[in-house]
Protein backbone atom coordinates (compact mmCIF):
# COMPACT_ATOMS: atom_id res chain seq x y z
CA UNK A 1 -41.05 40.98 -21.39
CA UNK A 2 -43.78 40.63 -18.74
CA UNK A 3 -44.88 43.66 -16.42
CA UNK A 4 -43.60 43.78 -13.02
CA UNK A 5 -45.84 45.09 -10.17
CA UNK A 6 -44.47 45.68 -6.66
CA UNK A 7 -47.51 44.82 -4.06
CA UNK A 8 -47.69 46.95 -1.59
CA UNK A 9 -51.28 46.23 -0.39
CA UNK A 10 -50.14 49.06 2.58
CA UNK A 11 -50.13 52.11 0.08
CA UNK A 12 -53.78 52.30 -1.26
CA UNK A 13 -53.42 53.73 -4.28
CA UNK A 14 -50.57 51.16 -5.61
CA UNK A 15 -52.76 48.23 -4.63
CA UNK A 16 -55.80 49.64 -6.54
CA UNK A 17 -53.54 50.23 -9.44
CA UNK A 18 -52.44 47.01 -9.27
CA UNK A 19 -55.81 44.83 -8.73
CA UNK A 20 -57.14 46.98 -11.98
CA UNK A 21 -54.24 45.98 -13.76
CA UNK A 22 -54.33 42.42 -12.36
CA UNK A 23 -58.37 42.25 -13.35
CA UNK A 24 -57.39 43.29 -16.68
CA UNK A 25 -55.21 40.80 -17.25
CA UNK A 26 -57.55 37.86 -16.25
CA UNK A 27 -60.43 39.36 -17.52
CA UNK A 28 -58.71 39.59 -21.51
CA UNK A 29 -57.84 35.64 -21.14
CA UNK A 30 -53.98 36.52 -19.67
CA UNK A 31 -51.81 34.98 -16.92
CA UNK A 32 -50.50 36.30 -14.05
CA UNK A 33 -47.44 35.02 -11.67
CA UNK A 34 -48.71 35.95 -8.25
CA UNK A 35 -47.14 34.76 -4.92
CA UNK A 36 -48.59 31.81 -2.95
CA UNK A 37 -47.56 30.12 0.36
CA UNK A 38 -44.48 29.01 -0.83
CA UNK A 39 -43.72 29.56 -3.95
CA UNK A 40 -45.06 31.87 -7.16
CA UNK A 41 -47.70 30.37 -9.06
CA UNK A 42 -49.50 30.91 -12.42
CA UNK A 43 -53.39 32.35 -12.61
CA UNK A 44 -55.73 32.58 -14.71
CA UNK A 45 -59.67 32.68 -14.49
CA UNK A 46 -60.37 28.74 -14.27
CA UNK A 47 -63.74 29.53 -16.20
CA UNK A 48 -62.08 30.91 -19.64
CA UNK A 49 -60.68 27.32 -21.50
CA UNK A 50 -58.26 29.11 -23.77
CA UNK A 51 -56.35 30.83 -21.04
CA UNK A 52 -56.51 27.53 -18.82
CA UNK A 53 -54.74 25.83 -21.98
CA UNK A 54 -52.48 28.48 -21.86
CA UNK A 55 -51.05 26.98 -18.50
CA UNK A 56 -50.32 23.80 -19.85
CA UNK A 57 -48.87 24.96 -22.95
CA UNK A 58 -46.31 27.17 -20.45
CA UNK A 59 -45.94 24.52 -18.18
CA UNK A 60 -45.40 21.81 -20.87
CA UNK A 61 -47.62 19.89 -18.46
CA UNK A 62 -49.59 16.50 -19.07
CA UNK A 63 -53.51 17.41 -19.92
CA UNK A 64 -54.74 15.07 -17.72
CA UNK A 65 -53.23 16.62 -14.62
CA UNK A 66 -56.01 18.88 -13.20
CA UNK A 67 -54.92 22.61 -11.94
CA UNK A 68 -55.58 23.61 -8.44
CA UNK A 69 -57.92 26.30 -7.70
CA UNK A 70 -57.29 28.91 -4.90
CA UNK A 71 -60.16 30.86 -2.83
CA UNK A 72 -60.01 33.21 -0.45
CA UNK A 73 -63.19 32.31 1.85
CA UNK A 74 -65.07 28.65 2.51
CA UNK A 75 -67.99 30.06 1.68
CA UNK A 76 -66.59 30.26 -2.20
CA UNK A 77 -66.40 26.37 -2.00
CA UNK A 78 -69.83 26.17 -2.52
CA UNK A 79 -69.87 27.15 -6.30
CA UNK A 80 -67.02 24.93 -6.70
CA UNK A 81 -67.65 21.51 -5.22
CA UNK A 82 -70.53 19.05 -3.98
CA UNK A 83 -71.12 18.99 -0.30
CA UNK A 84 -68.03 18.16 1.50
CA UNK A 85 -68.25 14.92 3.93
CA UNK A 86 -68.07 15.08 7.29
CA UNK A 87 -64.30 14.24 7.74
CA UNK A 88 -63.45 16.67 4.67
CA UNK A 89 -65.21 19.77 6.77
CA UNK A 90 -63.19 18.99 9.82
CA UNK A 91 -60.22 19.06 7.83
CA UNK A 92 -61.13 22.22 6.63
CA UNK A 93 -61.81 23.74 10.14
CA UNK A 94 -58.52 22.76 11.36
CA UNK A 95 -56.05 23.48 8.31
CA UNK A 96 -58.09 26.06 6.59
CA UNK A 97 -55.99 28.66 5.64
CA UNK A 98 -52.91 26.34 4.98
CA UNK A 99 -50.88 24.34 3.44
CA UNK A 100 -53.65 21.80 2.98
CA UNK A 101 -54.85 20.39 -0.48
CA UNK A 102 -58.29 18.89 -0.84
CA UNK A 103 -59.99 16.73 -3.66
CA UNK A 104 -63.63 18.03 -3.75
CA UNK A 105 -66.09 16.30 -6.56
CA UNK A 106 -66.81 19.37 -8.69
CA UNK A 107 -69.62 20.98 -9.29
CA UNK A 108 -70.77 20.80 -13.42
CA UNK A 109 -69.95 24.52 -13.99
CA UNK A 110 -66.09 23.33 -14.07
CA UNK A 111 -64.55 23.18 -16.91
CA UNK A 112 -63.30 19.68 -17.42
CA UNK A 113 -60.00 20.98 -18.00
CA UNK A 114 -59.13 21.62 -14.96
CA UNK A 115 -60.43 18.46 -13.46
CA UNK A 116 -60.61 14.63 -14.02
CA UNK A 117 -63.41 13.89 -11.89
CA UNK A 118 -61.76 15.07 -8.91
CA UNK A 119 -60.96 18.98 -8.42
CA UNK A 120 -58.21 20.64 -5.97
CA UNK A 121 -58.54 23.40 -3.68
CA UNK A 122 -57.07 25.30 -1.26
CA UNK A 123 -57.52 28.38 0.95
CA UNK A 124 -54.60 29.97 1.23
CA UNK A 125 -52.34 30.78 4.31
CA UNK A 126 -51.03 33.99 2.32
CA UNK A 127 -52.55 37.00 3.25
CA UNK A 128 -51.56 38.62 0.23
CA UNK A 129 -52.91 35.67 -1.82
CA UNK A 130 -56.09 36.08 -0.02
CA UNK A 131 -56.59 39.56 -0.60
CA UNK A 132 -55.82 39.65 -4.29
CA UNK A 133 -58.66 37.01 -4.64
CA UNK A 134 -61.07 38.54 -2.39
CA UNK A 135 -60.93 41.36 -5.06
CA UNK A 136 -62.05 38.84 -8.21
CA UNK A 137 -65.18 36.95 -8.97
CA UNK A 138 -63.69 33.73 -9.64
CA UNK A 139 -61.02 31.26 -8.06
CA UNK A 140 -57.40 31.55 -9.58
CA UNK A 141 -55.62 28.80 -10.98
CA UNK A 142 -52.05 28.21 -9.28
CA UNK A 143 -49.62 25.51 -10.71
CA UNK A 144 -45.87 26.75 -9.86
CA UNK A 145 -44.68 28.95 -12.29
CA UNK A 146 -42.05 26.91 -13.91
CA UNK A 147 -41.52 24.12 -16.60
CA UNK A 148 -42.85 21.00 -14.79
CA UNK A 149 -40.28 18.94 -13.76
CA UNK A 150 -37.92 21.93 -13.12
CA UNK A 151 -37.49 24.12 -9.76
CA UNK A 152 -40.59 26.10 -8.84
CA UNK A 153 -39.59 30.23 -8.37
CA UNK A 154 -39.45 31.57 -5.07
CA UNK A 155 -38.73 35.00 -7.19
CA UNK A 156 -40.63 37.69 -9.57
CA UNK A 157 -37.26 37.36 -11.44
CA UNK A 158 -36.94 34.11 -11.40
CA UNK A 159 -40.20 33.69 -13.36
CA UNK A 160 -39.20 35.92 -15.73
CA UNK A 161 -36.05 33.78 -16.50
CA UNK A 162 -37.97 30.85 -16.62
CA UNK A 163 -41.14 31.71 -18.13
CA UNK A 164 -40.18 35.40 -19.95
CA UNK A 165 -43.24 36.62 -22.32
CA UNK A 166 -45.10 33.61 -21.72
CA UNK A 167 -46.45 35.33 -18.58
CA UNK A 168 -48.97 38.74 -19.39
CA UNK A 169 -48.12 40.14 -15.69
CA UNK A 170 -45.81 39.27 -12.59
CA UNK A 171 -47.20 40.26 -9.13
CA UNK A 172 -43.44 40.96 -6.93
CA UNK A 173 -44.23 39.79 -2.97
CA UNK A 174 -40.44 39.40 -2.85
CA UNK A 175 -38.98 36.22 -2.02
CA UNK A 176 -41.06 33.69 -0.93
CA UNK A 177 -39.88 30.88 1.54
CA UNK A 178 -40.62 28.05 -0.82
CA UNK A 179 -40.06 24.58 1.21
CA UNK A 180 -42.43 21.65 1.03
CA UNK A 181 -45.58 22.00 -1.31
CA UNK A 182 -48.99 21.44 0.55
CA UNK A 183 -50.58 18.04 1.63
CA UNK A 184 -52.49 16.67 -0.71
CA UNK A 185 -56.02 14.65 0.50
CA UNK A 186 -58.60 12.50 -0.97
CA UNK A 187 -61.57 13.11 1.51
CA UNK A 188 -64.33 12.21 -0.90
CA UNK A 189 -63.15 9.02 -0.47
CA UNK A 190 -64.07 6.26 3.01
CA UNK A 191 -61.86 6.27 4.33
CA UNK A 192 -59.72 9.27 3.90
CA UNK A 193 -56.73 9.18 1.27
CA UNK A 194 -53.24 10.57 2.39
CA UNK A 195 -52.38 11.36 -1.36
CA UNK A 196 -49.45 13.75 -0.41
CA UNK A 197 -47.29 14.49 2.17
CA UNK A 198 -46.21 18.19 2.40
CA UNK A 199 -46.13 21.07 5.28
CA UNK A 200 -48.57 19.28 6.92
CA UNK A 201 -47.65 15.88 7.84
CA UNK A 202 -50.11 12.49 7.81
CA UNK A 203 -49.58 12.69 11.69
CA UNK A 204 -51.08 15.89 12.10
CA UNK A 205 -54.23 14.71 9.73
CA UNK A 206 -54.43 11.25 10.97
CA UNK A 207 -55.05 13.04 14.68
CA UNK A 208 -57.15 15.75 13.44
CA UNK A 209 -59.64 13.52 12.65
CA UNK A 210 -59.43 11.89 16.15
CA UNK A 211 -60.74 8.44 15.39
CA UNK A 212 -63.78 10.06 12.72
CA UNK A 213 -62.84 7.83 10.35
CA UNK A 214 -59.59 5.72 9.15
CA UNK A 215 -57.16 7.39 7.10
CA UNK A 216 -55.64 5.41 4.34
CA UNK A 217 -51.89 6.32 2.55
CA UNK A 218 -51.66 6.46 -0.79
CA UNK A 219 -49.80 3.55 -2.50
């Protein structure tokens, strides 16, 4: 069965223990369950192929669906994506860290298995999340750890019911609050594409932008 670590980013030598551990993991091609906004997700380094195929063989999940990268910082979006546009970097100013999902164009260094000409990222609203990635030199993956199609885990034991030696290392935050995923957005297209509504509703967006440009739902 998988490894459980307790974070306790408060006690210094327990977190160090368990970032070395954690960069172990990632670095030999594993995957982690680590906690997220609302649920726990699945991570590996987005740059190794064989452990982002790993995710989809857990998941049982549809190659074509691209994974979602987190980062800890804006200023890691720059390795990751072309230049956002104008209405994607206010987006980012006012939701950044959140529950908010953008489509970025990637940059050629991603793998194209974790894209399909579009790629997905977040920062975060997490603090623990953020911290654990601060510590790594890449972006994590983070699809829900769970079959897709079934309930996501709001749990460390829940994922290791649902997911048992399929998963290298579990990362217990507790329970998490779980609730609506995050909005998903299409800003590299004009106008704007509500793709999905989440914790942050089209309202919220639609005024954000204040007129910048039109927003436009998703059919």
């Amino acid at each position: 069965m998988p490894q459980i670590l307790k974070v306790d980013h408060s006690n210094t030598d327990s977190w160090e223990r368990t970032i070395t551990k954690t960069q172990s993991i990632l670095k030999g091609g594993g995957v982690i369950a680590f906690p997220t906004d609302t649920f726990y997700g699945l991570g590996v380094d987005p740059y190794n192929k064989d452990a982002v195929d790993k995710i989809y063989k857990i998941k049982n999940r549809e190659q074509e669906k691209p994974l979602l990268l987190l980062i800890d910082s804006i200023a890691k979006l720059e390795s990751l994506a072309e230049k956002p546009s104008a209405a994607c970097a206010k987006l980012i100013n006012s939701f950044w860290p959140g529950p908010l999902t953008l489509l970025f164009k990637p940059k050629s260094a991603i793998n194209k298995n974790i894209t399909s000409d579009l790629i997905a990222i977040r920062q975060p609203g997490n603090s623990i999340t953020r911290m654990l990635l601060a510590t790594l030199d890449h972006p994590l993956t983070a699809p829900s750890a769970n079959l897709s199609g079934t309930s996501p885990a709001t749990t460390a034991q829940q994922v290791k019911e649902k997911l048992g030696n399929q998963v290298d290392l579990i990362l217990d935050a507790g329970t998490l609050p779980g609730g609506k995923p995050s909005t998903l957005i299409d800003a590299t297209k004009v106008p704007i594409q509500l793709v999905r509504e989440g914790a942050i509703s089209f309202k919220e967006i639609k005024e954000s932008l204040d007129g910048m440009l039109q927003t436009q739902e998703s059919l």
